[in-house]
PDB file of N, CA and C in Angstrom:
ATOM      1  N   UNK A   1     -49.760  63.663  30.135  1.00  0.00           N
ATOM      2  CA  UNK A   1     -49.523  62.675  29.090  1.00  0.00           C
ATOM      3  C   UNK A   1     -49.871  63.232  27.721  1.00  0.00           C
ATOM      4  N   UNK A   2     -51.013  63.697  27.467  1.00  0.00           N
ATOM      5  CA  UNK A   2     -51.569  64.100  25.962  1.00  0.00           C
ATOM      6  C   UNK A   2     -50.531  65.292  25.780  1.00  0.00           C
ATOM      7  N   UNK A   3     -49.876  66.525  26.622  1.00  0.00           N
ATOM      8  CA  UNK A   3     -49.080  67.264  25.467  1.00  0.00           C
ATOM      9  C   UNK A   3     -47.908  67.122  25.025  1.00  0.00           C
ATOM     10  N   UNK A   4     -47.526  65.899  26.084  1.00  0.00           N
ATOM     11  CA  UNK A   4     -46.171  65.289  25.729  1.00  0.00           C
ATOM     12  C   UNK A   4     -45.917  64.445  24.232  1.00  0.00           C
ATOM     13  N   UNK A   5     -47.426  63.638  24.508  1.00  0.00           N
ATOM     14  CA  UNK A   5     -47.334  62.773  23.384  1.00  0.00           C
ATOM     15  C   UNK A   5     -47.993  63.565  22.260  1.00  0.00           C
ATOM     16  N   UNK A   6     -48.332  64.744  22.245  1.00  0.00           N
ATOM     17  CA  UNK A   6     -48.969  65.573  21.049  1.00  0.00           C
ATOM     18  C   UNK A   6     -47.768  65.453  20.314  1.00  0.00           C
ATOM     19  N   UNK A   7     -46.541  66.477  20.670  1.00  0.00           N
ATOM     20  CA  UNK A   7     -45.031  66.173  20.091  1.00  0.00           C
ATOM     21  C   UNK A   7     -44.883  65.072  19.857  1.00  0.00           C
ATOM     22  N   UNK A   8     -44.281  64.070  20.037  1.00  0.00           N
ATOM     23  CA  UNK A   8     -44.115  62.629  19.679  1.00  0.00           C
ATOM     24  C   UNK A   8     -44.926  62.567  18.768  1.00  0.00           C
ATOM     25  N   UNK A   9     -46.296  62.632  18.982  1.00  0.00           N
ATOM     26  CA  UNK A   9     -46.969  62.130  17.774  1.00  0.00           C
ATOM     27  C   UNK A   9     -46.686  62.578  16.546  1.00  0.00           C
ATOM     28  N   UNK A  10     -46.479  64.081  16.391  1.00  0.00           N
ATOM     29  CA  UNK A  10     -46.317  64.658  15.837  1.00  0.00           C
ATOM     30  C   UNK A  10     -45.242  64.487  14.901  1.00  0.00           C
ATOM     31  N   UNK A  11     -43.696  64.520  15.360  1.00  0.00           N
ATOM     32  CA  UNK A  11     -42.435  63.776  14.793  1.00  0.00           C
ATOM     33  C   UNK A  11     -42.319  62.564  14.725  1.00  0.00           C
ATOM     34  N   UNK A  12     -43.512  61.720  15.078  1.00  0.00           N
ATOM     35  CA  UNK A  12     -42.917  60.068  14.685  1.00  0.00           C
ATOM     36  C   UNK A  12     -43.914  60.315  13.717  1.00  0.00           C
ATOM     37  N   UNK A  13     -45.186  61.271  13.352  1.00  0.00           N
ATOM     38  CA  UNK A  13     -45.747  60.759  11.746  1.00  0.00           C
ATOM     39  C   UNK A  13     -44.884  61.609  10.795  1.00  0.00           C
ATOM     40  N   UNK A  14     -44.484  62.738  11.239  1.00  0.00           N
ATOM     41  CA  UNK A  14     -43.510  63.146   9.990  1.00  0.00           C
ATOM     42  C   UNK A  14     -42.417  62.083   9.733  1.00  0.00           C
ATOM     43  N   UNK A  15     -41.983  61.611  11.134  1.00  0.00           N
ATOM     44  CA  UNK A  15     -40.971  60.439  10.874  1.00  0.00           C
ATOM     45  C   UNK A  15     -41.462  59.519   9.177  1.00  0.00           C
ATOM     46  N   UNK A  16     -42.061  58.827   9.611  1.00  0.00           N
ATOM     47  CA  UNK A  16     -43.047  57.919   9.174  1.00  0.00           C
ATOM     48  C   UNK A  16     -43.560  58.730   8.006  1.00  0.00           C
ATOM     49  N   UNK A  17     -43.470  59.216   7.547  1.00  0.00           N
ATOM     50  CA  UNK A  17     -44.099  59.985   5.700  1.00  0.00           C
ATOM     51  C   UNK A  17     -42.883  60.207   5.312  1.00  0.00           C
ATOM     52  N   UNK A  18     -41.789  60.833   5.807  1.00  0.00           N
ATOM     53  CA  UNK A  18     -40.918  60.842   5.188  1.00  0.00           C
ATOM     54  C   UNK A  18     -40.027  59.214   4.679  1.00  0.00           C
ATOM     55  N   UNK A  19     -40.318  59.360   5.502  1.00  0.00           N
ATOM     56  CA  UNK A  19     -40.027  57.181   5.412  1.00  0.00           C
ATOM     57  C   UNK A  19     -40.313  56.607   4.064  1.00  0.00           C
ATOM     58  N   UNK A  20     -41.480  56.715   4.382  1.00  0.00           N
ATOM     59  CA  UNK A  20     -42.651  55.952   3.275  1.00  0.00           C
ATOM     60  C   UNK A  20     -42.315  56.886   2.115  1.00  0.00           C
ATOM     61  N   UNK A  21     -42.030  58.084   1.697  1.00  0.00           N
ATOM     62  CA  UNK A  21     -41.809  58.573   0.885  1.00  0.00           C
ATOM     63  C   UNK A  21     -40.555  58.135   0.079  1.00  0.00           C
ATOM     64  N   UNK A  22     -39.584  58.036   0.974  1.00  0.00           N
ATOM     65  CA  UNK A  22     -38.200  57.365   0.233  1.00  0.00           C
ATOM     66  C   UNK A  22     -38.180  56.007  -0.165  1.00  0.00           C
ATOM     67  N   UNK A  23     -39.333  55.195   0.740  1.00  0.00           N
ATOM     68  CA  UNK A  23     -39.533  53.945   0.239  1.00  0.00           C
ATOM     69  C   UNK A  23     -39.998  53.696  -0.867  1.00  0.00           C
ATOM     70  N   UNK A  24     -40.744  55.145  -1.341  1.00  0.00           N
ATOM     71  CA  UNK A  24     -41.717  54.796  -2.767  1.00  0.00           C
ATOM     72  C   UNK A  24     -40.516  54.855  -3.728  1.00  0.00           C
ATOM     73  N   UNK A  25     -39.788  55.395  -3.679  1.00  0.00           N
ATOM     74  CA  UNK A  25     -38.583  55.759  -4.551  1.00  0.00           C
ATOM     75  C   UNK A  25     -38.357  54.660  -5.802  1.00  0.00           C
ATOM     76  N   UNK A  26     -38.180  53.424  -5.120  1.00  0.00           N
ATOM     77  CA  UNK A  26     -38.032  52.339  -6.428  1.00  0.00           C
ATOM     78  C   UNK A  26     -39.305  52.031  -7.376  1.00  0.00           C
ATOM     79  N   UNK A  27     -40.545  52.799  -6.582  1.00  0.00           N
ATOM     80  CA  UNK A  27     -41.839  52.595  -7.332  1.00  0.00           C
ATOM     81  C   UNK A  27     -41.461  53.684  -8.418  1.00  0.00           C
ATOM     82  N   UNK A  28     -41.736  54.852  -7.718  1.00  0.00           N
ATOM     83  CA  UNK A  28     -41.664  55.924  -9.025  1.00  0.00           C
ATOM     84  C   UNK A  28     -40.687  56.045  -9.992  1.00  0.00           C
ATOM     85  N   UNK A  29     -39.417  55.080  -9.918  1.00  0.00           N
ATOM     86  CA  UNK A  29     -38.262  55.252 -10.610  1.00  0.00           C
ATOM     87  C   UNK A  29     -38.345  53.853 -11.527  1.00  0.00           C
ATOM     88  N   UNK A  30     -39.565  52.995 -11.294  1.00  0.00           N
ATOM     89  CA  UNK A  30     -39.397  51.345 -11.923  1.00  0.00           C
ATOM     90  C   UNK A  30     -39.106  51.350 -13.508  1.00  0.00           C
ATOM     91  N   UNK A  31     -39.580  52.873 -13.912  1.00  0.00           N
ATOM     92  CA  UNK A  31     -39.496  52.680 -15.770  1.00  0.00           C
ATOM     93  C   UNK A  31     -37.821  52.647 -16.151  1.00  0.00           C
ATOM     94  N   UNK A  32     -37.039  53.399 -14.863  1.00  0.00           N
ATOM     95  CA  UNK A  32     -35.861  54.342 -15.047  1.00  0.00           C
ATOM     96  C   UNK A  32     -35.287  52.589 -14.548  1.00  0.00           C
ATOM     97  N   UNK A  33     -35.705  51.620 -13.768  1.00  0.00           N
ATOM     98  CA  UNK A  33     -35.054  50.774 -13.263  1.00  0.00           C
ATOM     99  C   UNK A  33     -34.784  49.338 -13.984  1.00  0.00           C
ATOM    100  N   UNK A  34     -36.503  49.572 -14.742  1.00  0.00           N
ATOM    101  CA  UNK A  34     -36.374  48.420 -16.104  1.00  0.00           C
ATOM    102  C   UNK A  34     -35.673  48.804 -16.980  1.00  0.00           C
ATOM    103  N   UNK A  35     -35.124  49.825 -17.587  1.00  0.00           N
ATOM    104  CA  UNK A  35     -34.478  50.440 -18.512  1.00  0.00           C
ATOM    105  C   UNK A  35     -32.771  49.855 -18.029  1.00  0.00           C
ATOM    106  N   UNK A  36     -32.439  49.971 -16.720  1.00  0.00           N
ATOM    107  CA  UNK A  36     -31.068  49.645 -16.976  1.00  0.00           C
ATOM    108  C   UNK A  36     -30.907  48.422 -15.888  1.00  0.00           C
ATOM    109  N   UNK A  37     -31.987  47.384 -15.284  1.00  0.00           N
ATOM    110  CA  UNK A  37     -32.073  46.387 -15.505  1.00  0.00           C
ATOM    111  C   UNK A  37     -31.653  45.502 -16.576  1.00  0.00           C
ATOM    112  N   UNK A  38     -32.334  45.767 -17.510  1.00  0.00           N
ATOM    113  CA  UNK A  38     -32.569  45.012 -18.648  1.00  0.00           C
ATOM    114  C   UNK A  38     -31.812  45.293 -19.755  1.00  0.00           C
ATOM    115  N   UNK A  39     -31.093  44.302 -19.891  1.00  0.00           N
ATOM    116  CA  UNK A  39     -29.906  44.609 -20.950  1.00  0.00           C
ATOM    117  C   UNK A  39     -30.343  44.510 -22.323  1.00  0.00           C
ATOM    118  N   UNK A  40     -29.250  45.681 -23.392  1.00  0.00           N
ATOM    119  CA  UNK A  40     -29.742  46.434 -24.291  1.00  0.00           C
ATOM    120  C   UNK A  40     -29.375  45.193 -25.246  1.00  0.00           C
ATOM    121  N   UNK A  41     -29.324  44.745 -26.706  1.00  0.00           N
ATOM    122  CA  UNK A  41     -28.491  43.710 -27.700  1.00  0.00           C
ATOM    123  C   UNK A  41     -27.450  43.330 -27.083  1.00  0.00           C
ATOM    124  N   UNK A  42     -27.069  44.143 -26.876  1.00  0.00           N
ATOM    125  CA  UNK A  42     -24.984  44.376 -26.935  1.00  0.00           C
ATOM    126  C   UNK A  42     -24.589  43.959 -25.591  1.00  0.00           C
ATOM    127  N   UNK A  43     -25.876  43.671 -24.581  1.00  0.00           N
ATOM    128  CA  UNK A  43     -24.660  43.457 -23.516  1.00  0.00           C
ATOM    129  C   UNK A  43     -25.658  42.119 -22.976  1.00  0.00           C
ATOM    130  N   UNK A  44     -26.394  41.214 -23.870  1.00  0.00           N
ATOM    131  CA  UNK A  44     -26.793  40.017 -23.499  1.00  0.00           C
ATOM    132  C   UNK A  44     -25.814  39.318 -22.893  1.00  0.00           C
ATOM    133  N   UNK A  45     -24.884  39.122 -23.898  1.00  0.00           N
ATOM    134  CA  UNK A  45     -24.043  37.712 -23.338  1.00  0.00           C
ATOM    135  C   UNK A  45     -23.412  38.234 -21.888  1.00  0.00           C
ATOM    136  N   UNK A  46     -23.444  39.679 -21.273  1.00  0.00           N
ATOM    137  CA  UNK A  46     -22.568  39.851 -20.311  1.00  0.00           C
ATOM    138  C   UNK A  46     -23.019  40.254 -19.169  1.00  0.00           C
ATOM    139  N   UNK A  47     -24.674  40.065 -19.160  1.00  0.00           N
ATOM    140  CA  UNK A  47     -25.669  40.283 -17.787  1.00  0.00           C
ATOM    141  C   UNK A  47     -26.872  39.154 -18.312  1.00  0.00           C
ATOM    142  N   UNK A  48     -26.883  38.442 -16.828  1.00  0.00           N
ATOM    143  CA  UNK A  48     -27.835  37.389 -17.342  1.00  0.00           C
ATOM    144  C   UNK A  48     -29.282  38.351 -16.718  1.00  0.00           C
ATOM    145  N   UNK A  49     -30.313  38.567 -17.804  1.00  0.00           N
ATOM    146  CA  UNK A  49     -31.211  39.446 -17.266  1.00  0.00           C
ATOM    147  C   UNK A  49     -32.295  38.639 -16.430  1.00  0.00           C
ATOM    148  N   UNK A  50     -32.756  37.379 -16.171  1.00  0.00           N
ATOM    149  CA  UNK A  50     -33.376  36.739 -15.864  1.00  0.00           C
ATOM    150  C   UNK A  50     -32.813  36.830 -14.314  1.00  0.00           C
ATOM    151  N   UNK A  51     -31.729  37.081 -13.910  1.00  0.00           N
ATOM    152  CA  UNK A  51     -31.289  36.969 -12.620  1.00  0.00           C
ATOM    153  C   UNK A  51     -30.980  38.438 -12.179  1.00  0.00           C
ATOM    154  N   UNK A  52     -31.265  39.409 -13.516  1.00  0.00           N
ATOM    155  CA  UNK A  52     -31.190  40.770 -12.846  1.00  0.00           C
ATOM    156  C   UNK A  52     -32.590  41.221 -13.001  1.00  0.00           C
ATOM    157  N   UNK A  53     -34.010  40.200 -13.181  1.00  0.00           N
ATOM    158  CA  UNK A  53     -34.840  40.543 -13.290  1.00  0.00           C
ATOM    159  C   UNK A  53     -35.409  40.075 -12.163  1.00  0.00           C
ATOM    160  N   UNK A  54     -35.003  39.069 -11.572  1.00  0.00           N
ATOM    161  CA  UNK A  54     -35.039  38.260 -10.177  1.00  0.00           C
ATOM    162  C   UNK A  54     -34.824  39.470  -9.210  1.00  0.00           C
ATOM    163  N   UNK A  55     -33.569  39.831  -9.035  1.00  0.00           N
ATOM    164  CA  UNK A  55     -33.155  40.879  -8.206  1.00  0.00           C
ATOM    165  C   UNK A  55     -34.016  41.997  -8.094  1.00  0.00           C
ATOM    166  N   UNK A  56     -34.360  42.470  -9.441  1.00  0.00           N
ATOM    167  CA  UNK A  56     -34.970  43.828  -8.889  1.00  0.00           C
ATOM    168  C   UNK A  56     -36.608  43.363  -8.650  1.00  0.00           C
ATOM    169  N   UNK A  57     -37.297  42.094  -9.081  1.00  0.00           N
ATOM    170  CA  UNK A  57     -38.313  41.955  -8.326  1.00  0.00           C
ATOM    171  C   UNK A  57     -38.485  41.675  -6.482  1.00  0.00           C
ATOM    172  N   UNK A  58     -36.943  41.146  -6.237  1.00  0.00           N
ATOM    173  CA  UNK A  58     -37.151  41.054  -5.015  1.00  0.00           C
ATOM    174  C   UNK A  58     -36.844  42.238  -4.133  1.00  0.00           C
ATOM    175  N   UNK A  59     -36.570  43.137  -4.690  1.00  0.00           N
ATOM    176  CA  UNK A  59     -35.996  44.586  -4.326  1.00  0.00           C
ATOM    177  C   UNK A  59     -37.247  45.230  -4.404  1.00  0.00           C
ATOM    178  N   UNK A  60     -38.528  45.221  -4.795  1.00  0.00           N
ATOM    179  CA  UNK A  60     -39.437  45.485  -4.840  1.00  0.00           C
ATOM    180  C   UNK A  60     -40.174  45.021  -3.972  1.00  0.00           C
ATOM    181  N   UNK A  61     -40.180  43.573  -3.790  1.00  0.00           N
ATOM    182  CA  UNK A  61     -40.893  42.860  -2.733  1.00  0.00           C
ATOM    183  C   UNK A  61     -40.522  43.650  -1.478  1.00  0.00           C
ATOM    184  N   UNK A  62     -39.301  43.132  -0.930  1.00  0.00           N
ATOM    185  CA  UNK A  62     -38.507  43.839  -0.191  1.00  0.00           C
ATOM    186  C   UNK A  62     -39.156  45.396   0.026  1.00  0.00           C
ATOM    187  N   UNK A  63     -38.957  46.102  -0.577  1.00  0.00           N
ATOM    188  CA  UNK A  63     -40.109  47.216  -0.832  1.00  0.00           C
ATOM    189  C   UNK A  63     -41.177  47.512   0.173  1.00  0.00           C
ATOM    190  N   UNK A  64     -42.015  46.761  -0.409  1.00  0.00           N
ATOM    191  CA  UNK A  64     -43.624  46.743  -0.199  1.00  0.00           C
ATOM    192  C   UNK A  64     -43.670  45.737   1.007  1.00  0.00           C
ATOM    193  N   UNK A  65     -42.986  44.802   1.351  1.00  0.00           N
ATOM    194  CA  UNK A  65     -42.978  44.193   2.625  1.00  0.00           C
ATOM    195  C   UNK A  65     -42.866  45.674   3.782  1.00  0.00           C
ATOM    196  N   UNK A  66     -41.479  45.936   3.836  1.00  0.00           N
ATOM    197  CA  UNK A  66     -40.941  46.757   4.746  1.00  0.00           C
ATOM    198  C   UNK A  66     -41.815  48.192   4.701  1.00  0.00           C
ATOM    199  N   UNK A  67     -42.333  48.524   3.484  1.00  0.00           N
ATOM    200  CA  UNK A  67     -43.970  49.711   3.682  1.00  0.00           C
ATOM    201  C   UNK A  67     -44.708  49.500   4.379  1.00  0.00           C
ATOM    202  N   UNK A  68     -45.398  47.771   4.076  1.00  0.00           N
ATOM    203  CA  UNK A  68     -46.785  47.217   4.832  1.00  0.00           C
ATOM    204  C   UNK A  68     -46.580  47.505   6.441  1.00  0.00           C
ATOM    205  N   UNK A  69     -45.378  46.864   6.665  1.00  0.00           N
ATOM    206  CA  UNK A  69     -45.220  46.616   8.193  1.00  0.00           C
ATOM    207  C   UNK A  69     -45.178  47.825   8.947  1.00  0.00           C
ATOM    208  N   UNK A  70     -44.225  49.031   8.356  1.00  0.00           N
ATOM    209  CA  UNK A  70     -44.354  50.302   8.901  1.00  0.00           C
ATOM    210  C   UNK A  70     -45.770  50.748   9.295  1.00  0.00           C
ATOM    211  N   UNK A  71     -46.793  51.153   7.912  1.00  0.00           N
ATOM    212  CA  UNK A  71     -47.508  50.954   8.460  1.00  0.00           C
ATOM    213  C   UNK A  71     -48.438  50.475   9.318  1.00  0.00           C
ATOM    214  N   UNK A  72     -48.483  49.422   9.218  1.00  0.00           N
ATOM    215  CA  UNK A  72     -49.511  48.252  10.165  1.00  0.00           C
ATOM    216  C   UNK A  72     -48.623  48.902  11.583  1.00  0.00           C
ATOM    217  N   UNK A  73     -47.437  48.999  11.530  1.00  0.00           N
ATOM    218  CA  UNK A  73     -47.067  49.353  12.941  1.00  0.00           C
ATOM    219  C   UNK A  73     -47.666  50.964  13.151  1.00  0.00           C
ATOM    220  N   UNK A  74     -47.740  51.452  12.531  1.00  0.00           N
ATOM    221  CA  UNK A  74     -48.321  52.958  12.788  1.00  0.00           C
ATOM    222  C   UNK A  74     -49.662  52.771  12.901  1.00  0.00           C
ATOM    223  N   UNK A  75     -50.160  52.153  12.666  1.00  0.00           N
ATOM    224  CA  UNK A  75     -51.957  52.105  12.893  1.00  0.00           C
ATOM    225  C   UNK A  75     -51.909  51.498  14.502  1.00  0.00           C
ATOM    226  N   UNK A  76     -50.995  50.587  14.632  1.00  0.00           N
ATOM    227  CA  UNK A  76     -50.995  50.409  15.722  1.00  0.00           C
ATOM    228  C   UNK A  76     -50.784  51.029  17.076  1.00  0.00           C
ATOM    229  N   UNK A  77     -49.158  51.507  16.323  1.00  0.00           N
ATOM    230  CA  UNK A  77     -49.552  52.822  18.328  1.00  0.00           C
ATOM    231  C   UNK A  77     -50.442  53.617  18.168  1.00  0.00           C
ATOM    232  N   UNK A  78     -51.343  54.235  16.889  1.00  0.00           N
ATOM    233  CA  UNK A  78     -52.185  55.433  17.179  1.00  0.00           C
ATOM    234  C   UNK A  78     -53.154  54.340  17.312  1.00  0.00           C
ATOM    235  N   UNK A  79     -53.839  53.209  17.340  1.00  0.00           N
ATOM    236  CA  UNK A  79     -54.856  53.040  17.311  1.00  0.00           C
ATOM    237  C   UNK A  79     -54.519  52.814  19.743  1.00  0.00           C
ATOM    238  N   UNK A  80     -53.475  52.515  19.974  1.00  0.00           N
ATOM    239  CA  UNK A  80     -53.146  52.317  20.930  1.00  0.00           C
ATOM    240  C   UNK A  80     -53.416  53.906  22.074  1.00  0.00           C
ATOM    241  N   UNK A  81     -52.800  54.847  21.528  1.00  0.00           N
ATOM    242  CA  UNK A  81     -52.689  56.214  21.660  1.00  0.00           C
ATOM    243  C   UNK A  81     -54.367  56.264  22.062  1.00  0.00           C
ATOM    244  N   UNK A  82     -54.643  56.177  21.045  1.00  0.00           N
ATOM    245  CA  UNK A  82     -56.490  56.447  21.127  1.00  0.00           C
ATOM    246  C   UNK A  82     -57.240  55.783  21.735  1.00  0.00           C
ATOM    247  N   UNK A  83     -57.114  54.646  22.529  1.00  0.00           N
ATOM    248  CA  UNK A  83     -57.518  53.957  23.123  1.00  0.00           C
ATOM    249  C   UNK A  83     -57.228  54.653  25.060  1.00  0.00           C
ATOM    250  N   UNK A  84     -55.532  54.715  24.757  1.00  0.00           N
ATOM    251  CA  UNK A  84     -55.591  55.465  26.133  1.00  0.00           C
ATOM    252  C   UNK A  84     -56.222  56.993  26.370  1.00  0.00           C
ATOM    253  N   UNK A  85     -56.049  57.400  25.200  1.00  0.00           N
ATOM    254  CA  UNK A  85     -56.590  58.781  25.312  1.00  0.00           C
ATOM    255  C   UNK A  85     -58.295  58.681  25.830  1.00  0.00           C
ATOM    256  N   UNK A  86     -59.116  57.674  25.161  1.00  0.00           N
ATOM    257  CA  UNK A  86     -60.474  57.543  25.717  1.00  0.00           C
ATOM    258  C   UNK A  86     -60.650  57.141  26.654  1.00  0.00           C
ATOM    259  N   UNK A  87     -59.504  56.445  27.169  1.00  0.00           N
ATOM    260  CA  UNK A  87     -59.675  55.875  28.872  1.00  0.00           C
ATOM    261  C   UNK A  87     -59.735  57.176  29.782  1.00  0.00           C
ATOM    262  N   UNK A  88     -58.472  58.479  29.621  1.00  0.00           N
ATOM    263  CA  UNK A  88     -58.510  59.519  29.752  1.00  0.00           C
ATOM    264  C   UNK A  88     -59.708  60.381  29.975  1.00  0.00           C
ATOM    265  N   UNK A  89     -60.073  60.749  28.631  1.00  0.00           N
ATOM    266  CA  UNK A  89     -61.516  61.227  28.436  1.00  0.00           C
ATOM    267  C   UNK A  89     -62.674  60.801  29.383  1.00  0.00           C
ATOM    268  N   UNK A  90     -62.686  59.587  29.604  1.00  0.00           N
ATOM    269  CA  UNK A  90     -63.973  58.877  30.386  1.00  0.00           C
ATOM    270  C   UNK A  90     -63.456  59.440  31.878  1.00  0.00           C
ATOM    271  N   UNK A  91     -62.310  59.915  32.347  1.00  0.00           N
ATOM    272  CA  UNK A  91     -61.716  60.489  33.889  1.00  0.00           C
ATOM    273  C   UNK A  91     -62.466  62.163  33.936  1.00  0.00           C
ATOM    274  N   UNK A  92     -62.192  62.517  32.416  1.00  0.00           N
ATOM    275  CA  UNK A  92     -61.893  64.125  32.739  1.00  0.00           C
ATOM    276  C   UNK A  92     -63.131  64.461  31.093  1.00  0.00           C
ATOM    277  N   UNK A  93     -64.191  64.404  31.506  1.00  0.00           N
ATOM    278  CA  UNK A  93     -65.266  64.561  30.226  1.00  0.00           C
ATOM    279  C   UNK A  93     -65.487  66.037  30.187  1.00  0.00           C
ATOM    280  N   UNK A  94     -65.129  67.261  30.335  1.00  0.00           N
ATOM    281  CA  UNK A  94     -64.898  68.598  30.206  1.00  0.00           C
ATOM    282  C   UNK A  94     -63.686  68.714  29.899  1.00  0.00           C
ATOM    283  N   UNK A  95     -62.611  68.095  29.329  1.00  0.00           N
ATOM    284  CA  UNK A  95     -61.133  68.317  29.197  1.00  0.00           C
ATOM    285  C   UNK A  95     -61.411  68.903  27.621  1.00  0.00           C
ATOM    286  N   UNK A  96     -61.553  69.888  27.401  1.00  0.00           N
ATOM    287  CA  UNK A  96     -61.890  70.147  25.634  1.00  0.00           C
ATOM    288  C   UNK A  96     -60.390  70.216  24.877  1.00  0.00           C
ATOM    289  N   UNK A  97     -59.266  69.964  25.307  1.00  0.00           N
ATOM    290  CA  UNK A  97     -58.173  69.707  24.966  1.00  0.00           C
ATOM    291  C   UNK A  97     -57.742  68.465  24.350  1.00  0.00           C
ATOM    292  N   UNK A  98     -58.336  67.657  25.705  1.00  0.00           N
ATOM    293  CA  UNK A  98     -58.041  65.822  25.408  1.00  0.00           C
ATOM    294  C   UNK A  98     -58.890  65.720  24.881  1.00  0.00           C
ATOM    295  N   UNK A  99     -60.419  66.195  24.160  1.00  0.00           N
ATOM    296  CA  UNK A  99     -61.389  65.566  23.303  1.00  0.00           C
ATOM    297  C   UNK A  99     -60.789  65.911  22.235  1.00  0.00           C
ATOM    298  N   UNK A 100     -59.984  67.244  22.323  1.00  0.00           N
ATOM    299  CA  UNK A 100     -59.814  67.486  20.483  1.00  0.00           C
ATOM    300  C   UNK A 100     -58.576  66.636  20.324  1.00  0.00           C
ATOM    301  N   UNK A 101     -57.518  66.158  21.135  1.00  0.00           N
ATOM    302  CA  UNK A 101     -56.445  65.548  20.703  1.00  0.00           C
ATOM    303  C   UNK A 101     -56.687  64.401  20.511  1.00  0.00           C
ATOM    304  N   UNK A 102     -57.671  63.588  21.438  1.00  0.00           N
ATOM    305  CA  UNK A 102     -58.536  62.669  20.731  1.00  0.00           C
ATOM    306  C   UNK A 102     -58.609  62.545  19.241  1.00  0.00           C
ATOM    307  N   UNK A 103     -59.804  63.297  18.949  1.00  0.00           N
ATOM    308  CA  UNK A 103     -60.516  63.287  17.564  1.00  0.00           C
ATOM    309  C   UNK A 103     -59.299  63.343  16.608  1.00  0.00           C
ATOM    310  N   UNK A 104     -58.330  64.349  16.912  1.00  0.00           N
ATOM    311  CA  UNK A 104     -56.886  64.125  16.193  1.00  0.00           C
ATOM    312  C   UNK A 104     -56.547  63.274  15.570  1.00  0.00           C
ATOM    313  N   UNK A 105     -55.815  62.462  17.226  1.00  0.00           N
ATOM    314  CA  UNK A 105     -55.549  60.823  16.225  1.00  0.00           C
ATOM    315  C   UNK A 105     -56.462  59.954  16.193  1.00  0.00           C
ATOM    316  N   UNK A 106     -57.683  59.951  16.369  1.00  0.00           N
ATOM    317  CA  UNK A 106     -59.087  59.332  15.436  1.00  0.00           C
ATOM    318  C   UNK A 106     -58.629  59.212  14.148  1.00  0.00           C
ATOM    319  N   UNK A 107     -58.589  60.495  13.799  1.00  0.00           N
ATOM    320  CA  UNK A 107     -58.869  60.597  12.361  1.00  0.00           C
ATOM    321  C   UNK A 107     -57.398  60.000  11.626  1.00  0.00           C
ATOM    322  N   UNK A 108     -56.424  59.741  12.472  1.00  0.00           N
ATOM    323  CA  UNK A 108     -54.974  59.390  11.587  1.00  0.00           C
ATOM    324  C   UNK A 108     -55.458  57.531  11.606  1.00  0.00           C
ATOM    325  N   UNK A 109     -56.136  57.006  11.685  1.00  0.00           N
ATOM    326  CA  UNK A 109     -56.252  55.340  11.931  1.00  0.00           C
ATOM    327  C   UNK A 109     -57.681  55.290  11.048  1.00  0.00           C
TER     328      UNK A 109
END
């Protein structure tokens, strides 16, 4: 079980950062997003900004919802992972393999 799921673990947290990385995208870009949100003199009468200010707050929400949950779900199988792994450990207490893959995902939760 532990070197199977070493892999797995392994590509579902790169999964999961790369994720979260593209998710930040509308964060780090918000100056670049209020800028053409928000209409300049000239084009008041022809974007109502109050409803394109609506939009991109909920595009944000939207955002940070769908971040939270990823995570909270990632704390969850490793906190899950680590739980079976110590059930493990308590079978085979000389396994110096399964203690260090242990301590591993310890430290990711």
């Amino acid at each position: 079980f532990s070197q199977g799921y070493n892999q797995v673990s392994l590509s579902l947290c790169s999964l999961i950062q790369e994720l979260l990385r593209v998710m930040r995208t509308i964060d780090d870009r918000i100056v670049h997003e209020l800028n053409t949100t928000i209409p300049t003199a000239s084009f008041v009468g022809k974007v109502d900004p109050g409803q394109t200010c609506k939009e991109l707050y909920q595009s944000l929400m939207d955002a940070h919802t769908n971040r939270e949950r990823i995570i909270k779900n990632c704390i969850s199988q490793t906190s899950s992972v680590v739980k079976t792994l110590k059930e493990e450990r308590e079978k085979a207490h000389d396994d110096a393999a399964l203690l260090k893959q242990l301590r591993k995902e310890q430290t990711k939760v």
